[in-house]
C-alpha atoms as a PDB file:
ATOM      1  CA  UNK A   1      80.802  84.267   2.350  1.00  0.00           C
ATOM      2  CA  UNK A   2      80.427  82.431   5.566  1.00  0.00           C
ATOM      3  CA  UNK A   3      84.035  82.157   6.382  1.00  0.00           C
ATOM      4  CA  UNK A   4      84.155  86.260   6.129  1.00  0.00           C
ATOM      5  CA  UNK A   5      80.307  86.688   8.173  1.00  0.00           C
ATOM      6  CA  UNK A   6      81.773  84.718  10.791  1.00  0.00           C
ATOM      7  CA  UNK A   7      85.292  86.015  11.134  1.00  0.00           C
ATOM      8  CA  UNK A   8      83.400  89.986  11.154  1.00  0.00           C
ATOM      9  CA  UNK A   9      80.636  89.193  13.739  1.00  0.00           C
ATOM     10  CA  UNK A  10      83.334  87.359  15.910  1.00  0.00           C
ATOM     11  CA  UNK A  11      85.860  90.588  15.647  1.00  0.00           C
ATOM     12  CA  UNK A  12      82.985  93.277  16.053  1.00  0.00           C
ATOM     13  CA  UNK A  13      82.062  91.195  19.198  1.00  0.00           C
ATOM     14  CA  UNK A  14      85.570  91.433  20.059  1.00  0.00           C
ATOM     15  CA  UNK A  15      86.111  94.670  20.081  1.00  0.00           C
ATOM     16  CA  UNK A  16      82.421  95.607  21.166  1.00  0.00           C
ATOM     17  CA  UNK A  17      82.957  93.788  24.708  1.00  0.00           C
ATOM     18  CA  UNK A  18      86.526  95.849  24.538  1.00  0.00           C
ATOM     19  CA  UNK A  19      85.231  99.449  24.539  1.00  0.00           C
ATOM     20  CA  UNK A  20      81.926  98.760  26.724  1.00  0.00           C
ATOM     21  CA  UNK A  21      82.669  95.841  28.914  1.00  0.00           C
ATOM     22  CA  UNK A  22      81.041  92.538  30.676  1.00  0.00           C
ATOM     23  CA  UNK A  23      77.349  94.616  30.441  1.00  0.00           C
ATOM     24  CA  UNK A  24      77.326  94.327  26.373  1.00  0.00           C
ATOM     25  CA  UNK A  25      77.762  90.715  26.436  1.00  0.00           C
ATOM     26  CA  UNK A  26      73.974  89.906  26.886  1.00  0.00           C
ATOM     27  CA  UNK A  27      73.343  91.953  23.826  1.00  0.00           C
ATOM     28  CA  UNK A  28      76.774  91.101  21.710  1.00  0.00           C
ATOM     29  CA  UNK A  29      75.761  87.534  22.241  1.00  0.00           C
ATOM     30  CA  UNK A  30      72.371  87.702  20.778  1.00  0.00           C
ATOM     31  CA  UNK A  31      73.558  89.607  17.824  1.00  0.00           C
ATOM     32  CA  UNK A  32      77.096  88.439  16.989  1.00  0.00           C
ATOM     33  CA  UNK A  33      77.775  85.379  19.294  1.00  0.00           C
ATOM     34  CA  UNK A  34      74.596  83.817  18.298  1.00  0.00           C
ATOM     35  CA  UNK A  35      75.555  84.348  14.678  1.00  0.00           C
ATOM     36  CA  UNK A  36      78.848  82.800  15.150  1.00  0.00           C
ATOM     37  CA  UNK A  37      76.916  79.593  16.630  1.00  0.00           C
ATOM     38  CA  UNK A  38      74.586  79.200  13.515  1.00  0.00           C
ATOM     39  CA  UNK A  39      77.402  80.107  10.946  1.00  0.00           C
ATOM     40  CA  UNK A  40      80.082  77.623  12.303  1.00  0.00           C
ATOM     41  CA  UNK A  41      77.670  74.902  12.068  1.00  0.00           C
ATOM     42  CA  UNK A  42      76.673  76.245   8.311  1.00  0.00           C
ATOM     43  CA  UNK A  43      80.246  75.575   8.070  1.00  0.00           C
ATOM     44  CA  UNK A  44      80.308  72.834  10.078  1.00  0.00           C
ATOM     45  CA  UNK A  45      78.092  71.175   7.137  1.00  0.00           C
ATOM     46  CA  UNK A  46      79.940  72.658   4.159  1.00  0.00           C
ATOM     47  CA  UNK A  47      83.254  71.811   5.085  1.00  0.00           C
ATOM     48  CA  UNK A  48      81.779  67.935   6.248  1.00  0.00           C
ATOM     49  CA  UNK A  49      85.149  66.413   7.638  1.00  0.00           C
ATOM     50  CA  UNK A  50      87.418  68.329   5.841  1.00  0.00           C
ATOM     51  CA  UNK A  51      89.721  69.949   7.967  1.00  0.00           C
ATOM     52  CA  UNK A  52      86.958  70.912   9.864  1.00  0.00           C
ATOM     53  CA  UNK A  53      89.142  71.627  13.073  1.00  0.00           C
ATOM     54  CA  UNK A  54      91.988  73.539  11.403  1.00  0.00           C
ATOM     55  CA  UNK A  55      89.598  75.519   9.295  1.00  0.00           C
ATOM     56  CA  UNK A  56      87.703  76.324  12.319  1.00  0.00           C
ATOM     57  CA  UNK A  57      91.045  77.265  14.654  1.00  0.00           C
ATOM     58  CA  UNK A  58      92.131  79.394  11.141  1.00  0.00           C
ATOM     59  CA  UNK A  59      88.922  81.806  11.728  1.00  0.00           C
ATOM     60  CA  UNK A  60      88.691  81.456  15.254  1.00  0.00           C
ATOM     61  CA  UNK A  61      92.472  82.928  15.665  1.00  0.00           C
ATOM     62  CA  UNK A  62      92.272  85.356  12.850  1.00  0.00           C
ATOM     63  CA  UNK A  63      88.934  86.856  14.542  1.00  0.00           C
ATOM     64  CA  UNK A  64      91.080  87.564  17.357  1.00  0.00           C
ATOM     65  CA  UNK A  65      94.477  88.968  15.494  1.00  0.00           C
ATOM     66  CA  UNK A  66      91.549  91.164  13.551  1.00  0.00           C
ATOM     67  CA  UNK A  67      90.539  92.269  16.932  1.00  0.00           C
ATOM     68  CA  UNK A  68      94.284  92.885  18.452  1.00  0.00           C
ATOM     69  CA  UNK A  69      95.120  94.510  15.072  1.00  0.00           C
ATOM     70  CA  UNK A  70      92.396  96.986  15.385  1.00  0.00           C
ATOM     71  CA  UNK A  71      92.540  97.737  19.013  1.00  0.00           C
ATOM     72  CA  UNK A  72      95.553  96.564  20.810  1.00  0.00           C
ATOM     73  CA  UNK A  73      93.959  97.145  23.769  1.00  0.00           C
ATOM     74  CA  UNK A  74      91.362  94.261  23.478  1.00  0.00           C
ATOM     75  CA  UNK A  75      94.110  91.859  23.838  1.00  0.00           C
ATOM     76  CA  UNK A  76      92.574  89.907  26.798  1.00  0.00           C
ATOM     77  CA  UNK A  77      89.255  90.214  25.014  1.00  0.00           C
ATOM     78  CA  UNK A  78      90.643  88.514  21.794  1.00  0.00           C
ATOM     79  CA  UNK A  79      92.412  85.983  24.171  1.00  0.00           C
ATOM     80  CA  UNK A  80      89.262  85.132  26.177  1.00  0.00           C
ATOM     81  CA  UNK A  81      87.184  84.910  22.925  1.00  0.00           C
ATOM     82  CA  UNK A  82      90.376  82.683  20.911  1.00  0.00           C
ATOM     83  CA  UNK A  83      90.024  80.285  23.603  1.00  0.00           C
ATOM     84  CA  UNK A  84      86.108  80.191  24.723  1.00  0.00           C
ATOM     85  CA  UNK A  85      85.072  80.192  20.985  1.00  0.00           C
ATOM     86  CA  UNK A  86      87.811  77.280  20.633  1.00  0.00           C
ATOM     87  CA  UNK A  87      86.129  75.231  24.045  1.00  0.00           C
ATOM     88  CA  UNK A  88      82.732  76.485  22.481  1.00  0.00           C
ATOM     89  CA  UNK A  89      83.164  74.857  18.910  1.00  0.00           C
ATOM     90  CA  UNK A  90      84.557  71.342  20.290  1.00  0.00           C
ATOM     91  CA  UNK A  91      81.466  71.611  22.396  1.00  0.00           C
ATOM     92  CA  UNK A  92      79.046  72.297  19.466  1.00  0.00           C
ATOM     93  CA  UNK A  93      80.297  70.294  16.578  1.00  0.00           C
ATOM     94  CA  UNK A  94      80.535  67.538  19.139  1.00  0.00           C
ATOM     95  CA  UNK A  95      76.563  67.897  19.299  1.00  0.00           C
ATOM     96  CA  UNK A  96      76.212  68.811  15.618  1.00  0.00           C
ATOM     97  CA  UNK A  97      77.526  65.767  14.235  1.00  0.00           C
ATOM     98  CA  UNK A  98      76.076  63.283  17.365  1.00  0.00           C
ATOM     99  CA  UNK A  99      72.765  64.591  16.037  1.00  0.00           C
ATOM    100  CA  UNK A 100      73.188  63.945  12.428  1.00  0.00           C
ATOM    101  CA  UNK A 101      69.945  61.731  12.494  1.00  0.00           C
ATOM    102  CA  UNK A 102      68.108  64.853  13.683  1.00  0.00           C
ATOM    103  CA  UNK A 103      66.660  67.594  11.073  1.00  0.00           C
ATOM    104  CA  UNK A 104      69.402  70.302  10.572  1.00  0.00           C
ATOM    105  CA  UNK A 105      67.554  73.185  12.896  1.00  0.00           C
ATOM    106  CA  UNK A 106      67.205  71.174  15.889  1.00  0.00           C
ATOM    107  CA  UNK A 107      70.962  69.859  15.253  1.00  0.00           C
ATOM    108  CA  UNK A 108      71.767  73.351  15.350  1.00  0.00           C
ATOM    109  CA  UNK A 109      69.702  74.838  18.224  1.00  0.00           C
ATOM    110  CA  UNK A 110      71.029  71.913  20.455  1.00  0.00           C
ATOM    111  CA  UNK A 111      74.401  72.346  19.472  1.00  0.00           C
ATOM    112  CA  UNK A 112      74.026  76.339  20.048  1.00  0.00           C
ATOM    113  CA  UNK A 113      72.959  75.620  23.545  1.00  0.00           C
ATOM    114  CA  UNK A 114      75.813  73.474  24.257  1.00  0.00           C
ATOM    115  CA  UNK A 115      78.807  76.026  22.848  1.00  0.00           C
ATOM    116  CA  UNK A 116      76.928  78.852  24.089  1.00  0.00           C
ATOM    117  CA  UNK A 117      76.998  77.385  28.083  1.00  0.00           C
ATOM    118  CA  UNK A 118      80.895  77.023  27.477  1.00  0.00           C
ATOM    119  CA  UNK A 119      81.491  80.365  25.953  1.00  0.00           C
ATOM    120  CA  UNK A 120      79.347  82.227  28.348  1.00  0.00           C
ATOM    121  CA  UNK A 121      81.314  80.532  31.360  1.00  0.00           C
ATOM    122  CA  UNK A 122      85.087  80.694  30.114  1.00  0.00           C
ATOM    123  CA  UNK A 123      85.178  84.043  27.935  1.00  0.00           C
ATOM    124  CA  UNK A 124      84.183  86.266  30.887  1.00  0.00           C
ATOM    125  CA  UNK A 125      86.527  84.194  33.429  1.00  0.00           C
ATOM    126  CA  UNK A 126      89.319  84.987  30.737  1.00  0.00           C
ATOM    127  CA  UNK A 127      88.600  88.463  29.725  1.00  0.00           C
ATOM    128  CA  UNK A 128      87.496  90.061  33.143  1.00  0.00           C
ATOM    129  CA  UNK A 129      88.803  87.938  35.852  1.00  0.00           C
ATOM    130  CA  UNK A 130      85.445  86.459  37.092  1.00  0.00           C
ATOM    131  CA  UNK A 131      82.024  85.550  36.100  1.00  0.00           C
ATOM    132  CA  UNK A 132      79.329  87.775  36.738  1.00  0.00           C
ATOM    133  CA  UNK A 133      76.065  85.489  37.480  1.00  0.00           C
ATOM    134  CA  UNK A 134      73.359  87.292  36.428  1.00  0.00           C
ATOM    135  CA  UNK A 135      75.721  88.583  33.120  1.00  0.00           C
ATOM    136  CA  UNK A 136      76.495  84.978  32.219  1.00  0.00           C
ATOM    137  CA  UNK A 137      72.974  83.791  32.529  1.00  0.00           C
ATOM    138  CA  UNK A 138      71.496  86.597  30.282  1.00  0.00           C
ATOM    139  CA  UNK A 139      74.894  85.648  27.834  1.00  0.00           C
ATOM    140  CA  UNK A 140      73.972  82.489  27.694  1.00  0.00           C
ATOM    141  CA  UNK A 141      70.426  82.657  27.266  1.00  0.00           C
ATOM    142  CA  UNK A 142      70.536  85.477  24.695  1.00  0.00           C
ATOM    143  CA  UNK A 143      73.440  83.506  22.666  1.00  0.00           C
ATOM    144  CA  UNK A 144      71.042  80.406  22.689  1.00  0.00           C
ATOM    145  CA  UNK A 145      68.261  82.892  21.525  1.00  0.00           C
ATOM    146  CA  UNK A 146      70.265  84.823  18.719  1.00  0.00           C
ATOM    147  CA  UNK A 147      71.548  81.356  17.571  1.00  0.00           C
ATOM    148  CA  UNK A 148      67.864  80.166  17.311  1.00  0.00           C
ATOM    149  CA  UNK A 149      66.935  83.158  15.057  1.00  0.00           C
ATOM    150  CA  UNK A 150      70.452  83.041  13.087  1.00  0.00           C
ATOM    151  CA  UNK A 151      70.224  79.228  12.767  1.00  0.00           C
ATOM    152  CA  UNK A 152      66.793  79.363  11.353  1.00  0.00           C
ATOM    153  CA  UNK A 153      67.909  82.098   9.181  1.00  0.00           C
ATOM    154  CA  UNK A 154      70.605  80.287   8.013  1.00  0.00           C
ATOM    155  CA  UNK A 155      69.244  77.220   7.501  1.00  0.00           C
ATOM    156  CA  UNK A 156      65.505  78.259   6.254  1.00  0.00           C
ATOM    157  CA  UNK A 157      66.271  76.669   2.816  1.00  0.00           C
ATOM    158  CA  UNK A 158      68.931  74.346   3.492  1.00  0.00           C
ATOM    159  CA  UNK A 159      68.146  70.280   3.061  1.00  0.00           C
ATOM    160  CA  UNK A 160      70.657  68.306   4.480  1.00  0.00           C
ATOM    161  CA  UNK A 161      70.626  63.980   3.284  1.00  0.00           C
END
């Protein structure tokens, strides 16, 4: 179920930023980025080490084909979000697994904070050419937000040993 959440939320986000552009990103990352944060680290404990990275390119580049497929014209879009969702999950299962000592939320909030800072500086770079200051800033701090309220949502009955 996880595998499919994630690869929807990062598509609709796709193709969301497509038809409206860099001002949707504030809200697209609270609602769909933010989700992506707390479900790849979901995933990031369910698959624990195996093929973790391959798994994760496998949804990260079908999100994007999904996106293409469905609107060919959200090509540098999908191409921005294939590679700042690929910088952004180095980034946050980096921090996920340094902070395996840590209870699972605050794992997950950290690592949100750190794949949300790369995402919200190299997708708009890639998709529209620069970054907009005051857009990146309210991406970043509403993906950081949405992945606090996915990740707790997500993780409300999880115990991790």
């Amino acid at each position: 179920m996880y595998v499919l959440v994630y690869i929807a939320a990062a598509a609709a986000a796709n193709l969301t930023v497509a038809h409206f552009g860099p001002a949707s990103t504030p809200i697209v990352g609270f609602l769909l980025i933010g989700l992506d944060l707390a479900v790849r680290d979901r995933l990031h404990l369910n698959w624990r080490g195996r093929a973790l990275w391959g798994r994760m390119l496998v949804l990260i580049v079908a999100a994007g084909g999904i996106s293409y497929v469905l609107n060919p014209e959200s090509a540098s879009v999908a191409l921005a979000s294939l590679a700042a969702f690929s910088a952004a999950a180095i980034a946050s299962a980096v921090v996920f697994q340094a902070g395996r000592r840590y209870p699972v939320l605050l794992r997950a909030n950290a690592a949100n904070v750190a794949g949300a800072a790369i995402d919200s500086i190299i997708f708009p770079l890639i998709a529209f050419g620069t970054i907009f200051p005051a857009i990146a800033a309210l991406q970043f701090a509403a993906k950081v937000g949405g992945g606090a309220l996915w990740s707790w949502i997500v993780f409300r009955n999880v115990r991790v040993s």
